[in-house]
C-alpha atoms as a PDB file:
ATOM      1  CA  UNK A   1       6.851   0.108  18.945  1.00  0.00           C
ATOM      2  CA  UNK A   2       6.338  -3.014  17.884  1.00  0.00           C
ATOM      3  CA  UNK A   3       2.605  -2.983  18.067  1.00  0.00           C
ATOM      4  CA  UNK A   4       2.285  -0.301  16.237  1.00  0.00           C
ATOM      5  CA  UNK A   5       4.352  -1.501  13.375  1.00  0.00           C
ATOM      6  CA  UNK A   6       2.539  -4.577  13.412  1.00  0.00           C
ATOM      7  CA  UNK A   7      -1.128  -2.421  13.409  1.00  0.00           C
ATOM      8  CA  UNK A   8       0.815  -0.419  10.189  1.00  0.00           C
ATOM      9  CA  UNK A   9       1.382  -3.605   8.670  1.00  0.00           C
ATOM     10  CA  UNK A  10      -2.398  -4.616   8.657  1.00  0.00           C
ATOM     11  CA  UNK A  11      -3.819  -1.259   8.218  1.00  0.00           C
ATOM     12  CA  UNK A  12      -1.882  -1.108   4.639  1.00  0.00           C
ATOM     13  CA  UNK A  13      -3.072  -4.879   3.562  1.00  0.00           C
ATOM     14  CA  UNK A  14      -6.882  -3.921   4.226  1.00  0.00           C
ATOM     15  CA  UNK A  15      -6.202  -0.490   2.302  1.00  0.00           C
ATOM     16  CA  UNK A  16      -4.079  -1.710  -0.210  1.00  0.00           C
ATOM     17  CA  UNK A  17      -6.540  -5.155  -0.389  1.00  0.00           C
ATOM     18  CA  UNK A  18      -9.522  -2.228  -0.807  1.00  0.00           C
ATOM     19  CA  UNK A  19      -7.813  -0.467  -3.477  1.00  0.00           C
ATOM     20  CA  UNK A  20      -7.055  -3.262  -5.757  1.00  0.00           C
ATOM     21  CA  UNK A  21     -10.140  -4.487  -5.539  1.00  0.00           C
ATOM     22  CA  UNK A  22     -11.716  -0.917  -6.565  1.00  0.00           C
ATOM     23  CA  UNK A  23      -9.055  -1.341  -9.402  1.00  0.00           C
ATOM     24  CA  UNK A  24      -7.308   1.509  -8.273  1.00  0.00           C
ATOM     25  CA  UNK A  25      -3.066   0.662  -8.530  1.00  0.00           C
ATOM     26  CA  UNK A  26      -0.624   2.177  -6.355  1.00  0.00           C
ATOM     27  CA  UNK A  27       2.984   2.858  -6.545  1.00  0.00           C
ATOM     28  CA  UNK A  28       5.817   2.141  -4.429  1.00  0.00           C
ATOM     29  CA  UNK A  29       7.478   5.284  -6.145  1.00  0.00           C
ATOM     30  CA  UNK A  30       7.713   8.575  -4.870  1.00  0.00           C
ATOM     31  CA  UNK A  31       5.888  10.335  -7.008  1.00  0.00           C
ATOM     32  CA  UNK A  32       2.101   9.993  -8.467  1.00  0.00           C
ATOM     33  CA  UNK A  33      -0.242   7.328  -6.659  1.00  0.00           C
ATOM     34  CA  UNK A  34       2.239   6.724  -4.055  1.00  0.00           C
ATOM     35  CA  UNK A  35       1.132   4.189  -1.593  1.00  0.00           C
ATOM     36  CA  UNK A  36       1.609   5.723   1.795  1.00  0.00           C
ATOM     37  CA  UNK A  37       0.745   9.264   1.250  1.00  0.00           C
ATOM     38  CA  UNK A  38      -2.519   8.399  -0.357  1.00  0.00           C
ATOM     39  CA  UNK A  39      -3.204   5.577   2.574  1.00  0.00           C
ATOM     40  CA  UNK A  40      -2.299   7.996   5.637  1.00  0.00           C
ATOM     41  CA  UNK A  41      -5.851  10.100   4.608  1.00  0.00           C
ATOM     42  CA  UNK A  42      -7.873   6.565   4.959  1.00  0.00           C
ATOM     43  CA  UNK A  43     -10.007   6.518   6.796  1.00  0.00           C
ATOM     44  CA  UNK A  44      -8.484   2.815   8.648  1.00  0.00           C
ATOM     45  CA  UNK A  45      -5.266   5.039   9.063  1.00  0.00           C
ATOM     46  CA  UNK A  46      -6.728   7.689  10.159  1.00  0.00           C
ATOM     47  CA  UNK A  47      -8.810   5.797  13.422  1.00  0.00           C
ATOM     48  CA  UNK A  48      -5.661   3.752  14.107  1.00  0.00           C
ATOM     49  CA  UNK A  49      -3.392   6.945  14.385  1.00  0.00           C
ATOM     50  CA  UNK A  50      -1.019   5.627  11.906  1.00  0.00           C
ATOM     51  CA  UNK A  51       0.774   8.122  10.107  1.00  0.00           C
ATOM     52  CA  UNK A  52       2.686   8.380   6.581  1.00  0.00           C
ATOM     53  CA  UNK A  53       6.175   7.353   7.924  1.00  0.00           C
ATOM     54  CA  UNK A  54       4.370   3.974   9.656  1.00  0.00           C
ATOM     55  CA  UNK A  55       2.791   3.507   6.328  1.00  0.00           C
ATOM     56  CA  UNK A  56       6.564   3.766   4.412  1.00  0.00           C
ATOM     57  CA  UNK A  57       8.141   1.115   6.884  1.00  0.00           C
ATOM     58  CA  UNK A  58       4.966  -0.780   6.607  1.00  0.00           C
ATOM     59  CA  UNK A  59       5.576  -1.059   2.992  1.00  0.00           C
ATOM     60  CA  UNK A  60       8.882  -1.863   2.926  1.00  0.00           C
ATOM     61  CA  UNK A  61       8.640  -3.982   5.418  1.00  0.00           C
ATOM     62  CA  UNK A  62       6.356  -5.759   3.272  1.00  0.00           C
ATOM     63  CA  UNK A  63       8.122  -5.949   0.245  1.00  0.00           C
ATOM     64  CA  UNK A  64      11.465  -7.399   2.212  1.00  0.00           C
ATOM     65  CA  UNK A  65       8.758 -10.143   3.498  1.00  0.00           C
ATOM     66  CA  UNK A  66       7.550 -10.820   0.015  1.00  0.00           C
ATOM     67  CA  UNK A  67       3.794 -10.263   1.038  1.00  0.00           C
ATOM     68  CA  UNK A  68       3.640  -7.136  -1.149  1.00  0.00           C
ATOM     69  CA  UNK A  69       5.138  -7.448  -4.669  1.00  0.00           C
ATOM     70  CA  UNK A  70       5.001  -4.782  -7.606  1.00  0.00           C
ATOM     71  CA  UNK A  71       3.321  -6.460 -10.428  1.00  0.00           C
ATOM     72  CA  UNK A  72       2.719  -4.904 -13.591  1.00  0.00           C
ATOM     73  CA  UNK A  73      -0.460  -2.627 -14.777  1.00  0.00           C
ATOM     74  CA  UNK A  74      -1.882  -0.233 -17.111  1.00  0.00           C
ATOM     75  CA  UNK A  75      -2.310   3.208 -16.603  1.00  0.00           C
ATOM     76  CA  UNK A  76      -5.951   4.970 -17.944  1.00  0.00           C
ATOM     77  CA  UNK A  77      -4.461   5.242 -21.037  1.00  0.00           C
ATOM     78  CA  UNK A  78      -3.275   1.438 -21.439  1.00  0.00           C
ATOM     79  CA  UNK A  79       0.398   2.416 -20.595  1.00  0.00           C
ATOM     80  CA  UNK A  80       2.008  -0.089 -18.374  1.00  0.00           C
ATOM     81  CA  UNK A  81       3.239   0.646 -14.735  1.00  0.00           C
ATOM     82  CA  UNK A  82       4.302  -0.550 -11.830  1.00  0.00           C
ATOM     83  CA  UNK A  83       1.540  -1.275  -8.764  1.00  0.00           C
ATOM     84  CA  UNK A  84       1.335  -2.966  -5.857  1.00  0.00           C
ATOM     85  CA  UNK A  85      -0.272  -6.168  -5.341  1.00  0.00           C
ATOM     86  CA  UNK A  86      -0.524  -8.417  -2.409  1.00  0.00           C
ATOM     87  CA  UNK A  87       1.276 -11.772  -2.846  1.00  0.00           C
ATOM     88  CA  UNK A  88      -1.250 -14.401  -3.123  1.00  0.00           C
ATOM     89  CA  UNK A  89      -4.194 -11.918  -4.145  1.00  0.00           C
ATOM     90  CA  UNK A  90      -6.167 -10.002  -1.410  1.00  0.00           C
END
């Protein structure tokens, strides 16, 4: 189990790393761009066999550790929102 958390863990910093630098934010939220429902159909995910659910304890496994953070950002029409951003840049 381990292992695979770990693989979930890197496959969301390489998507999440990919993302930003497309400029296209993310949410931790529920709702909208949400993180791990939008990674799961990635192609990384995808080839790794890691699933939504890995992808939520990924994340908050990653915020707990500090290496994900939600920073601020603007939505397309210059409204701010939360995103995630990796700690330290990608």
């Amino acid at each position: 189990m381990g292992a695979l958390q770990a693989k979930a863990d890197d496959v969301f910093l390489a998507i999440l790393a990919r993302y930003t630098a497309a400029g296209r934010a993310v949410s931790h939220l529920k709702k909208g761009d949400y993180a791990p429902r939008l990674f799961a159909e990635e192609v990384e995910a995808k080839e790794a066999g890691i699933t939504q659910p890995y992808l939520e304890g990924a994340m908050t496994r990653l915020l707990h550790a500090k290496r994900v953070l939600v920073g601020k950002s603007k939505d397309a029409r210059g409204r701010p929102r939360n995103a995630l951003e990796i700690e330290g840049g990608f």
